[in-house]
Protein backbone atom coordinates (compact mmCIF):
# COMPACT_ATOMS: atom_id res chain seq x y z
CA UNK A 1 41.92 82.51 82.37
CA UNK A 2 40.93 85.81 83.09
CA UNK A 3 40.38 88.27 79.80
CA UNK A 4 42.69 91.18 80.24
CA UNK A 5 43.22 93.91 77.77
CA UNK A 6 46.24 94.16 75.97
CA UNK A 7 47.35 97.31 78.13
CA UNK A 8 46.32 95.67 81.45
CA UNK A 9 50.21 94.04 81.17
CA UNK A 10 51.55 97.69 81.56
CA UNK A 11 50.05 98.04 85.20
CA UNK A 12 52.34 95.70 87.01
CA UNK A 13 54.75 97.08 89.97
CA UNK A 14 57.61 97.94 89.14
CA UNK A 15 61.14 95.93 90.10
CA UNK A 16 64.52 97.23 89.75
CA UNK A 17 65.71 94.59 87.67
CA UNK A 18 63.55 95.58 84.52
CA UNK A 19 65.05 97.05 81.76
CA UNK A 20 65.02 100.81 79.57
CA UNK A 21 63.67 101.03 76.05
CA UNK A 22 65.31 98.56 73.25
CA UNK A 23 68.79 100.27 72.35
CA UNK A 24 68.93 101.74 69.08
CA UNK A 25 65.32 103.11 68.28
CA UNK A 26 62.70 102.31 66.43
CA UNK A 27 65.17 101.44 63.68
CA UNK A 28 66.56 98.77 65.61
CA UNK A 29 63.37 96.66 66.31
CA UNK A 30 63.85 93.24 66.12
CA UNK A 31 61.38 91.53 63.92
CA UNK A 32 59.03 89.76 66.11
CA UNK A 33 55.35 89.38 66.66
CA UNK A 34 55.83 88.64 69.89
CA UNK A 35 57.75 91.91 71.11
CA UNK A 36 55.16 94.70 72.38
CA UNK A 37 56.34 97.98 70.73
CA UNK A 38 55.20 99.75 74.09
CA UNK A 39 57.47 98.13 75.41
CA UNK A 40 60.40 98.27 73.11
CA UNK A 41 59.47 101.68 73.33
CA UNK A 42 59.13 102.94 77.08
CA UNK A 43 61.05 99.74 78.80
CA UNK A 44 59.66 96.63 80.55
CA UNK A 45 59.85 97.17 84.05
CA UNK A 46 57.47 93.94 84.67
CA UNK A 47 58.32 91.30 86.72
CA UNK A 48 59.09 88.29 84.34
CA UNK A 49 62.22 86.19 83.67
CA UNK A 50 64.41 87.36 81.17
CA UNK A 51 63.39 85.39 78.80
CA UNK A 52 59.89 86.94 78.73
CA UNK A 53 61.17 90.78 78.51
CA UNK A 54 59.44 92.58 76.00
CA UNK A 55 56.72 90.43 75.18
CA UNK A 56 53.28 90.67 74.87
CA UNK A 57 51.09 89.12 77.62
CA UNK A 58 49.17 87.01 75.39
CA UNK A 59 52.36 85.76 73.99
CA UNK A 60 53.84 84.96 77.28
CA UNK A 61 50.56 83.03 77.96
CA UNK A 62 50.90 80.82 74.77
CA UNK A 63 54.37 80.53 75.49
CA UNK A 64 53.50 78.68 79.15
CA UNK A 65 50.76 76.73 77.57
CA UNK A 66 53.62 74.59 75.94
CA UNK A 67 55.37 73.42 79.43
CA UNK A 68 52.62 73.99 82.07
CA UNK A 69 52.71 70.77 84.71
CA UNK A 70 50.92 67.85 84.51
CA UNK A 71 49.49 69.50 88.47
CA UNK A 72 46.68 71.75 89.32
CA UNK A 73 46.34 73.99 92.57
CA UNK A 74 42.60 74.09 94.19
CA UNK A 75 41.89 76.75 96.99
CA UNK A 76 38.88 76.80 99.26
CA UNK A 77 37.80 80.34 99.36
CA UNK A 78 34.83 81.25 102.05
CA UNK A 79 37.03 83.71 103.99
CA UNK A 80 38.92 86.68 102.30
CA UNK A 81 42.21 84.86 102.88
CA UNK A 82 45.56 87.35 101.82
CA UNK A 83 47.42 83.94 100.93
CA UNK A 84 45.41 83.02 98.08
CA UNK A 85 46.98 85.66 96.24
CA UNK A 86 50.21 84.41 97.33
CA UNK A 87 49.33 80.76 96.69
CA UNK A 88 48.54 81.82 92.84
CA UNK A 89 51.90 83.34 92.12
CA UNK A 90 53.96 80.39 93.58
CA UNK A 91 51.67 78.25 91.72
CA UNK A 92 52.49 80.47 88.47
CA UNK A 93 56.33 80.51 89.65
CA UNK A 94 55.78 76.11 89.64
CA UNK A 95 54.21 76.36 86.15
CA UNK A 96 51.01 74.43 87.22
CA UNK A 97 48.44 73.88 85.01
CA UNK A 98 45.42 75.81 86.49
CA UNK A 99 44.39 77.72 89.78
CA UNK A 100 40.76 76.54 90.95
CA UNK A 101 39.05 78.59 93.37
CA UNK A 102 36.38 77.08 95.41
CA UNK A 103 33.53 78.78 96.71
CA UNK A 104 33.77 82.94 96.24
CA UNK A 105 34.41 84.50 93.09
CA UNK A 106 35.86 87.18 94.21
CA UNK A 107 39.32 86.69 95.95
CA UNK A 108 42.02 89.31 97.52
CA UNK A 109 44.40 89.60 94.73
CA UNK A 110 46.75 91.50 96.22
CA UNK A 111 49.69 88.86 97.44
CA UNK A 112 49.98 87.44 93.62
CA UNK A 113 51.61 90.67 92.41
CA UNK A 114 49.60 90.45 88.67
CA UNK A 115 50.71 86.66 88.47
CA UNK A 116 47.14 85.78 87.20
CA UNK A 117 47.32 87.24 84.45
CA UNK A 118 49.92 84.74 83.52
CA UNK A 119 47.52 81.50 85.05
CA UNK A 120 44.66 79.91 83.96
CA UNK A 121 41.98 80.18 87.09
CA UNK A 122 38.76 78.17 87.25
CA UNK A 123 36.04 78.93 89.81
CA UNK A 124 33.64 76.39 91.12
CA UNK A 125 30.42 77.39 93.06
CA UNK A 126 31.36 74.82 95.71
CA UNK A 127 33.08 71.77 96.82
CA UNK A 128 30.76 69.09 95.12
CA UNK A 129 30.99 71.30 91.73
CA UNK A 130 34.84 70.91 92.03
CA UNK A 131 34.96 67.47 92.88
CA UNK A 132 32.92 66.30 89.91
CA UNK A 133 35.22 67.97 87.98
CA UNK A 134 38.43 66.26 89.67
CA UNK A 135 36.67 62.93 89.12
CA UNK A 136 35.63 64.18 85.35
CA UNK A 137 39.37 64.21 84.70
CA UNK A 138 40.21 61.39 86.07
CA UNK A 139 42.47 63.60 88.79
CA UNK A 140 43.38 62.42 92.61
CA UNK A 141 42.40 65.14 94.64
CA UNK A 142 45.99 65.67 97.30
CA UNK A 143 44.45 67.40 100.13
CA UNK A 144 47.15 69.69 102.54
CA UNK A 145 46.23 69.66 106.26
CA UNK A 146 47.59 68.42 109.43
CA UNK A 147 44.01 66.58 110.45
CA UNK A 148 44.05 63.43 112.33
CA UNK A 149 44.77 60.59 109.77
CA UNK A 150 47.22 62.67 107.66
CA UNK A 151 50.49 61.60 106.18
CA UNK A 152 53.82 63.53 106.01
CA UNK A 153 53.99 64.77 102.53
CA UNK A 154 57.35 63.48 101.94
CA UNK A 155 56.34 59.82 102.93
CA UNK A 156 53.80 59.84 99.67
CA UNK A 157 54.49 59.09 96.19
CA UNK A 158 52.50 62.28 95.14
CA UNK A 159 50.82 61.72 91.44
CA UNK A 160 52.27 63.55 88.34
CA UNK A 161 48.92 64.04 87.16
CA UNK A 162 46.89 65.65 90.19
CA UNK A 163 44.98 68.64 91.89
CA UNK A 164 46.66 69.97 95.03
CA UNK A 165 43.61 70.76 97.32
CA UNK A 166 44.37 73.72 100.34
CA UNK A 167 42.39 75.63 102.76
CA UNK A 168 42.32 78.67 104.67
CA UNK A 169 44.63 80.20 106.90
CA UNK A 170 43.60 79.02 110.78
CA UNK A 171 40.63 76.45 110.10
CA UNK A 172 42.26 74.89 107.32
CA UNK A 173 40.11 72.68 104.32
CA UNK A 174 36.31 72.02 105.17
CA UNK A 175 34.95 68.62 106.26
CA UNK A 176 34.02 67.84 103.33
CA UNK A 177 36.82 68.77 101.33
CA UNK A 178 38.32 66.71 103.36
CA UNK A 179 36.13 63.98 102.93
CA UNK A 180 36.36 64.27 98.99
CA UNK A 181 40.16 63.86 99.50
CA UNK A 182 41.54 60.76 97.58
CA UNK A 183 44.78 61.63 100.16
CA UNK A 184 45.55 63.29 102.58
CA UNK A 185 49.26 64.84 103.72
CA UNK A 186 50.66 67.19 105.91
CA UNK A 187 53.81 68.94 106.50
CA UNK A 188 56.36 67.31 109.22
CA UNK A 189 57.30 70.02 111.49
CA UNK A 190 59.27 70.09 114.70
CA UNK A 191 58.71 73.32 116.58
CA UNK A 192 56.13 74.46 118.98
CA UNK A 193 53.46 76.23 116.64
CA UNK A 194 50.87 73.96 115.40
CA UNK A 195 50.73 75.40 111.64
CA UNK A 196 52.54 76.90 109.58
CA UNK A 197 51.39 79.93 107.16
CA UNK A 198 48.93 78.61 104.25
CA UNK A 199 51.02 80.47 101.52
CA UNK A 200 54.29 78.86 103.11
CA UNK A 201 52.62 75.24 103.47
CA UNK A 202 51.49 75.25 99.42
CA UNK A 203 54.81 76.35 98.33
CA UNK A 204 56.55 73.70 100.25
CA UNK A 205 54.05 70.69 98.51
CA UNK A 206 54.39 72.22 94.93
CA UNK A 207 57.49 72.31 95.22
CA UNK A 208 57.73 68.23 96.85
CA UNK A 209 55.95 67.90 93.04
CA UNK A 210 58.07 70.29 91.00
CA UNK A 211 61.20 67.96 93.03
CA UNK A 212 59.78 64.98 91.94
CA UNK A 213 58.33 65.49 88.78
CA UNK A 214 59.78 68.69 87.06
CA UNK A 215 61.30 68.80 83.20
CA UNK A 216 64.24 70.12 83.82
């Protein structure tokens, strides 16, 4: 996971539904290392479930560590794609276990709204780096694409344990992504466009996990 300072949690937009300082003062304080006395102090306008308001980031983190998924997200990254921003908050919305980005470093972190602060992220240099690490850990790698050869997504008995392998938006996952792929699926669609938007498409298979294989 990325290192962020301790004040980096303070820079997130703004939502409506945050809330004002803790009522009462100083005095009032509850006693609990994992309350942020910035923001008992100013509010916590951040956007985090309830359950999360007040807290520190790091104690958020530590907090997900005990119930991430059993699932891990992988996204090839050799354009500038807006959706992998996207694609890392639903993933941190589906409580997956880590974010891998494949190929650039550097990614447009725009469309995940601060959510990576929240996720573990692992880069690999390339495909074969991240594919040695999938078979390292003993993890079926569930490629998303609608290539010849594909299956609809909710024909499969998708793994509990497993790394959920997308592309970019318009040419899709590389040949030999593809070719690494211990399965691949696609999303059953019966309009007239031929894809659907790559954000859209990963939300729809972590969720067919998170339907399948979710603590409630």
């Amino acid at each position: 996971m990325r290192d962020e300072s301790h004040g980096a949690a303070h820079d997130e937009p703004t939502v409506p539904q945050g809330v004002g300082p803790w009522p009462g003062g100083r005095d009032a304080w509850p006693d609990d290392p994992r309350l942020d006395p910035d923001l008992l102090e100013h509010g916590d306008r951040r956007n985090v479930v309830d359950r999360y308001r007040y807290w520190r980031l790091d104690a958020i983190v530590a907090d997900l560590d005990t119930r991430r998924h059993p699932f891990h997200v992988a996204i090839e990254n050799w354009q500038h794609d807006l959706n992998i921003g996207s694609i890392v908050r639903t993933a941190n919305a589906f409580a997956a276990e880590t974010v891998h980005i494949i190929g650039r470093r550097r990614w447009n972190k725009r469309g995940a709204m601060v959510t990576d602060r929240y996720q573990h992220l692992a880069y690999h240099p390339d495909v074969a780096d991240f594919v040695a690490w999938a078979r390292d850990q003993g993890l079926p790698i569930i490629a998303v694409d609608n290539v010849e050869g594909s299956v609809p997504v909710d024909d499969v008995e998708l793994p509990e344990r497993c790394v959920l392998l997308f592309g970019q938006e318009g040419p899709g996952l590389s040949a030999e992504a593809l070719a690494a792929a211990d399965l691949v699926v696609e999303i059953t669609q019966y309009g007239s466009t031929r894809s659907i938007n790559a954000s859209a498409a990963a939300a729809i298979v972590m969720h067919e996990w998170v339907r399948r294989h979710a603590r409630r």
